[in-house]
N, C-alpha and C. Protein backbone atom coordinates (compact mmCIF):
# COMPACT_ATOMS: atom_id res chain seq x y z
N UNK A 1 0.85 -1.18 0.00
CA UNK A 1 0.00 0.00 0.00
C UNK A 1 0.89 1.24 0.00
N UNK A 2 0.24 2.52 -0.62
CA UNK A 2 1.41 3.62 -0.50
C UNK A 2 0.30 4.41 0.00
N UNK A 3 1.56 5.65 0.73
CA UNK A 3 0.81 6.46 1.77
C UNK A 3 1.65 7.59 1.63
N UNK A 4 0.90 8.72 1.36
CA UNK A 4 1.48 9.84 0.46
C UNK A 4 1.44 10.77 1.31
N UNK A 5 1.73 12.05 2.07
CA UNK A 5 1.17 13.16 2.19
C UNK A 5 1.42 14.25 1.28
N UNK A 6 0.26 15.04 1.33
CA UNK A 6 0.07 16.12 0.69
C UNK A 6 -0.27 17.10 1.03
N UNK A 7 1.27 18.60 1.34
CA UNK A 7 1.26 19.68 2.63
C UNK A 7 0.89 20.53 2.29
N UNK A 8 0.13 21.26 2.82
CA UNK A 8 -0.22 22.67 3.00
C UNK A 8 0.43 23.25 4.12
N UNK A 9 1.71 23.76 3.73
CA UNK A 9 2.30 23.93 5.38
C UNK A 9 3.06 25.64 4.96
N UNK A 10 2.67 26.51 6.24
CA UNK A 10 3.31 27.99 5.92
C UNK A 10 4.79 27.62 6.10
N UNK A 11 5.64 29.15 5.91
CA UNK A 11 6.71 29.10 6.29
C UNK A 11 6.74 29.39 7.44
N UNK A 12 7.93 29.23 7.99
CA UNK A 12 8.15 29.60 9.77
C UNK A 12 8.08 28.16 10.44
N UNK A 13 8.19 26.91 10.04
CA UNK A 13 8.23 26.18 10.70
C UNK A 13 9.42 25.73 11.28
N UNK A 14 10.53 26.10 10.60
CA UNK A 14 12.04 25.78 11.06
C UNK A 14 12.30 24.17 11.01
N UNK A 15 12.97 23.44 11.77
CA UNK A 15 13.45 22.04 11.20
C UNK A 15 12.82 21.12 11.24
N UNK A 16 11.43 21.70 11.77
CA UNK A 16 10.22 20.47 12.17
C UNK A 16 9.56 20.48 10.20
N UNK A 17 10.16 21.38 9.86
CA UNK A 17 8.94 21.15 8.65
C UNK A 17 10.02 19.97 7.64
N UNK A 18 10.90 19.97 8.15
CA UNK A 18 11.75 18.60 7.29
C UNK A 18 11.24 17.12 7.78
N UNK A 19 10.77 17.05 8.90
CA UNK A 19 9.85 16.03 9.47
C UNK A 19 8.74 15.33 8.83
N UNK A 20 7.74 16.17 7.98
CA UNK A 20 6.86 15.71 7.03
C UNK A 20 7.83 14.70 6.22
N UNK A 21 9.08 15.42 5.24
CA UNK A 21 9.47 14.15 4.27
C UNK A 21 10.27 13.05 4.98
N UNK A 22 10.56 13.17 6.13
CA UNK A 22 11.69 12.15 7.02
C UNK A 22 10.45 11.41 7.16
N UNK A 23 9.27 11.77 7.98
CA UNK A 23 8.19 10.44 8.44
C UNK A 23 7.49 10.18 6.91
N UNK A 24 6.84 10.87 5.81
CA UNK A 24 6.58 10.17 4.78
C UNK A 24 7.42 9.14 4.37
N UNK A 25 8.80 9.49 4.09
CA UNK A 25 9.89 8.20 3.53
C UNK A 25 9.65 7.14 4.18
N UNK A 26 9.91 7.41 5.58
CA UNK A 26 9.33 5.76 6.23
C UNK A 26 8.06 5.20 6.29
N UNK A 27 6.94 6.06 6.24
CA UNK A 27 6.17 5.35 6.07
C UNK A 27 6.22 4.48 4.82
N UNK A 28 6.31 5.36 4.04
CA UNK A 28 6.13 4.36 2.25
C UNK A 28 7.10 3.21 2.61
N UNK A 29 8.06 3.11 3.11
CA UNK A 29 8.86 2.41 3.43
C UNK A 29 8.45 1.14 3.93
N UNK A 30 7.95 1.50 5.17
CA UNK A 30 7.32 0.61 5.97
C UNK A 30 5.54 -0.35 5.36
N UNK A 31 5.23 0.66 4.80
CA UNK A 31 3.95 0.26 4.15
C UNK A 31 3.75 -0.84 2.79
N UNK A 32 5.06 -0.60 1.98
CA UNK A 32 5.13 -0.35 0.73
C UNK A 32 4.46 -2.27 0.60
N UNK A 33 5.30 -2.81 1.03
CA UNK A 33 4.54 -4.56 0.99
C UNK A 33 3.87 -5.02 1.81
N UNK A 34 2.74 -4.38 2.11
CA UNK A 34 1.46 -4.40 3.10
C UNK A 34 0.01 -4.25 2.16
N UNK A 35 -0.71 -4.87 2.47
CA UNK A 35 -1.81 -4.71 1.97
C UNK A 35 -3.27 -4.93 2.69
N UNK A 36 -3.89 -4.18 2.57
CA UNK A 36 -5.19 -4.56 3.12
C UNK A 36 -6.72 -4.28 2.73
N UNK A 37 -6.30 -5.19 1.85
CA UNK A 37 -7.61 -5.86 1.16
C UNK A 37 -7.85 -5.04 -0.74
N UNK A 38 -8.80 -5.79 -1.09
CA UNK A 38 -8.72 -5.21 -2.67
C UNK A 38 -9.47 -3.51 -2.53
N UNK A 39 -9.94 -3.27 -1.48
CA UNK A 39 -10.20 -1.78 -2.00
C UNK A 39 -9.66 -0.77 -1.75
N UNK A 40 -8.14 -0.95 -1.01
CA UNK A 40 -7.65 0.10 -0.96
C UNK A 40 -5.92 0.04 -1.37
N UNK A 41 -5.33 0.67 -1.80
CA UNK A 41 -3.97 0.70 -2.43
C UNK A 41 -3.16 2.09 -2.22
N UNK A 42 -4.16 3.21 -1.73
CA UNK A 42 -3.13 4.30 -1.37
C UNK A 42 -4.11 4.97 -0.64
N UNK A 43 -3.13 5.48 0.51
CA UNK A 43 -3.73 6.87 1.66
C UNK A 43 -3.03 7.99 0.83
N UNK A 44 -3.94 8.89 0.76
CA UNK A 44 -3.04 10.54 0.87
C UNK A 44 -3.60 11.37 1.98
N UNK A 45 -2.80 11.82 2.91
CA UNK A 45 -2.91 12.82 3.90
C UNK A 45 -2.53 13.69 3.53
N UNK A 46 -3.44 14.97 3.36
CA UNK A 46 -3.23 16.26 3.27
C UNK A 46 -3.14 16.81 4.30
N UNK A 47 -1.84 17.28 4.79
CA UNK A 47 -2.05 17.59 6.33
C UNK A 47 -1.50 19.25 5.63
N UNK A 48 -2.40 19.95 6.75
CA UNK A 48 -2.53 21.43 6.95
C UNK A 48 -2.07 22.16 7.98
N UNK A 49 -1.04 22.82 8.03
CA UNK A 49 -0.02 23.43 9.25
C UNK A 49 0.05 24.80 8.71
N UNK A 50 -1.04 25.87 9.29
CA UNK A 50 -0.81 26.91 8.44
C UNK A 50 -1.08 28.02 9.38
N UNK A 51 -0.08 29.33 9.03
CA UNK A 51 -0.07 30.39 9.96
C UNK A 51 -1.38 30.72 10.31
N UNK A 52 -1.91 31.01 11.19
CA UNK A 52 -3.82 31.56 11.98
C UNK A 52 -4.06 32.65 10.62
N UNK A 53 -3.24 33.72 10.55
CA UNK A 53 -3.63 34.63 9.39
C UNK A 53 -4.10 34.04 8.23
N UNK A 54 -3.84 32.50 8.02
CA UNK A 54 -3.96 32.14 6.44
C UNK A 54 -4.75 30.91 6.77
N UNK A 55 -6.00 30.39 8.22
CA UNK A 55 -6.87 28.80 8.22
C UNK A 55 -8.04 29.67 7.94
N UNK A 56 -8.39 30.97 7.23
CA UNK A 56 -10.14 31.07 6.38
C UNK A 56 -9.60 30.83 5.24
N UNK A 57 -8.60 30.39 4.71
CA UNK A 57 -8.83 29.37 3.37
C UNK A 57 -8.96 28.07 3.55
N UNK A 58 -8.74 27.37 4.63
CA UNK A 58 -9.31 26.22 4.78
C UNK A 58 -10.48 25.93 5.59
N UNK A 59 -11.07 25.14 4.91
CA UNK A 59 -12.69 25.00 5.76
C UNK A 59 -12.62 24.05 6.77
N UNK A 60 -14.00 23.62 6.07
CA UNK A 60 -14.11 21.99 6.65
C UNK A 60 -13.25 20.46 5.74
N UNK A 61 -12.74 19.77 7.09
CA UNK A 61 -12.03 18.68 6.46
C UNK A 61 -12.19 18.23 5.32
N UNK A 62 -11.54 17.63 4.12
CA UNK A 62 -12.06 16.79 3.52
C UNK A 62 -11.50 15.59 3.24
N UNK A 63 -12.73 14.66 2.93
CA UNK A 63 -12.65 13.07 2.87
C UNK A 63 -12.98 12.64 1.84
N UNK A 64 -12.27 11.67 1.12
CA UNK A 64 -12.80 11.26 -0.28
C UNK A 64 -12.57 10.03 -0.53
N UNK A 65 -13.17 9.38 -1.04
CA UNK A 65 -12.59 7.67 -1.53
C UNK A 65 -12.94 7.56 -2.75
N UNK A 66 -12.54 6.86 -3.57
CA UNK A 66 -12.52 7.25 -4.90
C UNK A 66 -12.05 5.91 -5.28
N UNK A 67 -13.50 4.79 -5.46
CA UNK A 67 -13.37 3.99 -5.74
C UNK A 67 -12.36 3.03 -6.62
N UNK A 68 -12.67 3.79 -8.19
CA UNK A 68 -11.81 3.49 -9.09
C UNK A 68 -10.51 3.65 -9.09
N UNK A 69 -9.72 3.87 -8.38
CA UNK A 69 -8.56 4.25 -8.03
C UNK A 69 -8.00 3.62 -6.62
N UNK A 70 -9.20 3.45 -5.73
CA UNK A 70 -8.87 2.74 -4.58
C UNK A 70 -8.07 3.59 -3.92
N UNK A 71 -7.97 4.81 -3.81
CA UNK A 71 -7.54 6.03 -3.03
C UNK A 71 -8.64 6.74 -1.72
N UNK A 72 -8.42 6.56 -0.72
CA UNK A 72 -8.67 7.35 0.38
C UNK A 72 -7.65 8.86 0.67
N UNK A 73 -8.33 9.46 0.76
CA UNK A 73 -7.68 11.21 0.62
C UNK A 73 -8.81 11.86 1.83
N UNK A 74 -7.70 12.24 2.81
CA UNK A 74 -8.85 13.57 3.85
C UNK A 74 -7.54 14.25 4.36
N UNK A 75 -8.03 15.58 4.91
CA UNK A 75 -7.26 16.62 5.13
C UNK A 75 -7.15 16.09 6.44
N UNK A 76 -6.08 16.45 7.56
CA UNK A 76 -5.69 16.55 8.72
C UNK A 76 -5.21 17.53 9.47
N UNK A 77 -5.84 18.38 10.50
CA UNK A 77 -5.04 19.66 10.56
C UNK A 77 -3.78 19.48 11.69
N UNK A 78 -2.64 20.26 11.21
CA UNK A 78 -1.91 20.43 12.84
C UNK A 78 -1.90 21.81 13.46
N UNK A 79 -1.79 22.18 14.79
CA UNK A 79 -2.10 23.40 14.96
C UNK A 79 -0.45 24.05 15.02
N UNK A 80 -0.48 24.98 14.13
CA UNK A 80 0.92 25.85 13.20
C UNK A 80 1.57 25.88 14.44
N UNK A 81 1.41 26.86 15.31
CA UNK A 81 2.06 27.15 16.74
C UNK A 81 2.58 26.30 17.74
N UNK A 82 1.42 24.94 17.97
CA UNK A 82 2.47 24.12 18.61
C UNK A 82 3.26 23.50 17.48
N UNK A 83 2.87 23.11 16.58
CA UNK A 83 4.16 22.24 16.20
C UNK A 83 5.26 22.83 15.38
N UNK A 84 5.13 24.18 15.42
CA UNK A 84 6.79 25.34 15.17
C UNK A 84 7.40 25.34 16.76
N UNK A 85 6.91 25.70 17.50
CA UNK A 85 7.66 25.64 18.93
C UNK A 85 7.96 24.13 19.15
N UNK A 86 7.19 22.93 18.89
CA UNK A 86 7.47 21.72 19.51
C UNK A 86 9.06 21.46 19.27
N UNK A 87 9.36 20.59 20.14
CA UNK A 87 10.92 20.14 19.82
C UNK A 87 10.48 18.36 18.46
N UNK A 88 11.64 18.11 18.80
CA UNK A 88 11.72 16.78 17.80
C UNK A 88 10.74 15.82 18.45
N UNK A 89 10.74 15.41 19.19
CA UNK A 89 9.99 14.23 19.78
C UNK A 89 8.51 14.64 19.80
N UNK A 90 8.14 15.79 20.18
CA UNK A 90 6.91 15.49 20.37
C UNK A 90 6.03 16.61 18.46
N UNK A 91 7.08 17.07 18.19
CA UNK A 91 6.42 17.04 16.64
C UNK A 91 5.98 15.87 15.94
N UNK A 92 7.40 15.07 16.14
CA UNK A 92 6.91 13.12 15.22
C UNK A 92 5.48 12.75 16.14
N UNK A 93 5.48 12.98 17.33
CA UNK A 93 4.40 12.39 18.15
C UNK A 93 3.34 12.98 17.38
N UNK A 94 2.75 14.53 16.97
CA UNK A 94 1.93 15.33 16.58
C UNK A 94 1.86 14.92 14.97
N UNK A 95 2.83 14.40 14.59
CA UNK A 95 2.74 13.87 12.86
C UNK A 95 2.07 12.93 12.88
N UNK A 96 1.93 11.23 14.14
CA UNK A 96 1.56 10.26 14.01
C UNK A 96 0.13 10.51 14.59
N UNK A 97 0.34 11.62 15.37
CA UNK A 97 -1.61 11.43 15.94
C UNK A 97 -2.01 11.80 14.49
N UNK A 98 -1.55 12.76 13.57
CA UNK A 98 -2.27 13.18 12.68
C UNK A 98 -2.51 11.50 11.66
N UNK A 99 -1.66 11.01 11.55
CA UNK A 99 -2.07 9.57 10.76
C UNK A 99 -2.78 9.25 11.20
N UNK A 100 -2.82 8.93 12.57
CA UNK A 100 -3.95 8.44 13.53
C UNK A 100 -5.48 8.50 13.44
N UNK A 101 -5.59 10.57 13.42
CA UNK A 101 -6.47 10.13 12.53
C UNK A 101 -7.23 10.26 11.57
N UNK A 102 -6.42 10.18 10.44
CA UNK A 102 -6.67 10.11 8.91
C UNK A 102 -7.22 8.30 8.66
N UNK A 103 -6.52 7.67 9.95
CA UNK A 103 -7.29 5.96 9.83
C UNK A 103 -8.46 6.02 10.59
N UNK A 104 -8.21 6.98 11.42
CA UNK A 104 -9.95 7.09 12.20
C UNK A 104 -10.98 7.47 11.01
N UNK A 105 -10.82 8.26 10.27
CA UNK A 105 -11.67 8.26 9.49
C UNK A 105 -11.58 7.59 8.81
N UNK A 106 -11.02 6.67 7.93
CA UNK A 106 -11.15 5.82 7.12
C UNK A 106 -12.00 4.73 8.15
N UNK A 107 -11.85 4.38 8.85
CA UNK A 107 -12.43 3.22 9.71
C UNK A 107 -13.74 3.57 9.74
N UNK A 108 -14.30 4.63 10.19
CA UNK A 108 -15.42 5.53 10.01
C UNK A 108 -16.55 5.48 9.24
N UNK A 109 -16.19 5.34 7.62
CA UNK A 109 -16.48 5.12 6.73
C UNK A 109 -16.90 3.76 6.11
N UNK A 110 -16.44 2.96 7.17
CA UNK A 110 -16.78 1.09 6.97
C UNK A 110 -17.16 1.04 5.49
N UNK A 111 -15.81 1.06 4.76
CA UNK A 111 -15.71 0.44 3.36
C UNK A 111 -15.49 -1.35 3.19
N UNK A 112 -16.14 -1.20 2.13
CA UNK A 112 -16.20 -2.88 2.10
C UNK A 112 -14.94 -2.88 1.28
N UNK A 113 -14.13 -4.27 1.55
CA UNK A 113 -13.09 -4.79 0.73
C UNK A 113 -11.40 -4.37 1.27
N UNK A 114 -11.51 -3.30 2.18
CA UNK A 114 -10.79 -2.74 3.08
C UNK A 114 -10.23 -3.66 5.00
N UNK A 115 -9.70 -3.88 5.01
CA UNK A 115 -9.20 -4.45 6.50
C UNK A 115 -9.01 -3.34 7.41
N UNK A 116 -9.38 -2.55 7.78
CA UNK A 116 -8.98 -1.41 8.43
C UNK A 116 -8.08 -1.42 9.92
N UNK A 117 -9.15 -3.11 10.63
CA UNK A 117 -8.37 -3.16 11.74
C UNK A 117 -6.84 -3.73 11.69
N UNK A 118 -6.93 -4.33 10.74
CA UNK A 118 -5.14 -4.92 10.38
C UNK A 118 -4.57 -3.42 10.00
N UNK A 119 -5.00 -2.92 9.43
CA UNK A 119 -4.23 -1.50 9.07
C UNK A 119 -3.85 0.09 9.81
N UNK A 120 -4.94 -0.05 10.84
CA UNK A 120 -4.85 0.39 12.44
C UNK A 120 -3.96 -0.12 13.45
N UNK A 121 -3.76 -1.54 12.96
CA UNK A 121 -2.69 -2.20 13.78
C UNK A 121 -1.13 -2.17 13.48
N UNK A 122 -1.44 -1.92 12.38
CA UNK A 122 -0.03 -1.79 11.72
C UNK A 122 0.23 -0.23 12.04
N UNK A 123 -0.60 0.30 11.41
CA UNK A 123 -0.20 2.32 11.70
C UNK A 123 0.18 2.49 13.25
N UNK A 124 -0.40 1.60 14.05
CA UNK A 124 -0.29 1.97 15.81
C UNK A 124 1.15 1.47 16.06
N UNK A 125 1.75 0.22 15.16
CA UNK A 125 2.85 -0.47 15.88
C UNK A 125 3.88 0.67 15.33
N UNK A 126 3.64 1.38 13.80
CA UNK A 126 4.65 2.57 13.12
C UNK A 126 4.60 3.10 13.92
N UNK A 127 3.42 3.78 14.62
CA UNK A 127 3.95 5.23 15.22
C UNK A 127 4.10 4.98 16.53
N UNK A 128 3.71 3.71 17.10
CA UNK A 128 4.26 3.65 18.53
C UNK A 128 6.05 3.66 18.26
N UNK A 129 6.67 2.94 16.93
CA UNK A 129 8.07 2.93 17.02
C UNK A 129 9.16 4.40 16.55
N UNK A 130 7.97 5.12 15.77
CA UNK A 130 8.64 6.15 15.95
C UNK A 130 9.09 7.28 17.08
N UNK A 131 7.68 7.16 18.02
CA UNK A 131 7.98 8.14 19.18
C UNK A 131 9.01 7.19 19.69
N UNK A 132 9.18 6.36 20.06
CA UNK A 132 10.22 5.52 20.66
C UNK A 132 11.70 5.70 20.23
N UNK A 133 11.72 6.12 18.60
CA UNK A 133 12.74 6.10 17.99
C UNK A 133 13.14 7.60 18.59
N UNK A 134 12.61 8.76 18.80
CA UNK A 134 13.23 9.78 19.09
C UNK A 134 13.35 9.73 20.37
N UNK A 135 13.26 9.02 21.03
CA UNK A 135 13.17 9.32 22.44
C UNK A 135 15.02 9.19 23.09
């Protein structure tokens, strides 16, 4: 399965915003020969980290599945301020709740052909090993 994000992120984040492509790489990494089930083949998280002056361009979340393609896509927000001040450890922590829950909603949605709880189990054991990894 591949698992993409897709940022909407201001400037001003300083070295946490190199964090998005360090935890994407591993995920795809980690994901890449995993599968769960015939209806799904790729997550994209659009995660949204954006200065307060610039969230009335973003609304309400969005969620999409898109059968023919077998793509699940929903926005995730992080809030800009803590995670520019956060240090290393607890930004990755604030990256994986955001996966967290981009599968909450997919689970949500009780798609047929999808395993969600094998794929909840797997996303929980990633990001339990990443906070671990910075620690």
């Amino acid at each position: 399965m591949r698992i993409r994000f897709a940022l909407e992120i201001s400037d001003g984040l300083g070295a946490n915003a190199e964090l998005f492509t360090e935890l994407s790489e591993r995920l795809s990494t980690y994901f890449a020969d995993k599968s769960y089930g015939h209806g799904l083949e790729e997550l994209l998280i659009d995660i949204i980290c954006v200065a307060p002056e610039f969230k009335f361009c973003f609304f309400e979340p969005r969620k999409k599945y898109t059968k023919a393609k077998k793509l699940f896509e929903c926005d995730v927000r992080i809030d800009f301020e803590l995670f520019r001040s956060a240090g290393r450890q607890q930004a990755i922590s604030v990256l994986c709740e955001c996966i967290e829950k981009a599968a909450a909603v997919l689970r949500g949605l009780r798609l047929p052909g999808i395993d969600v709880e094998s794929f909840q189990a797997d996303l929980q054991a990633f990001t339990a090993e990443e906070v671990r990894r910075c620690r």
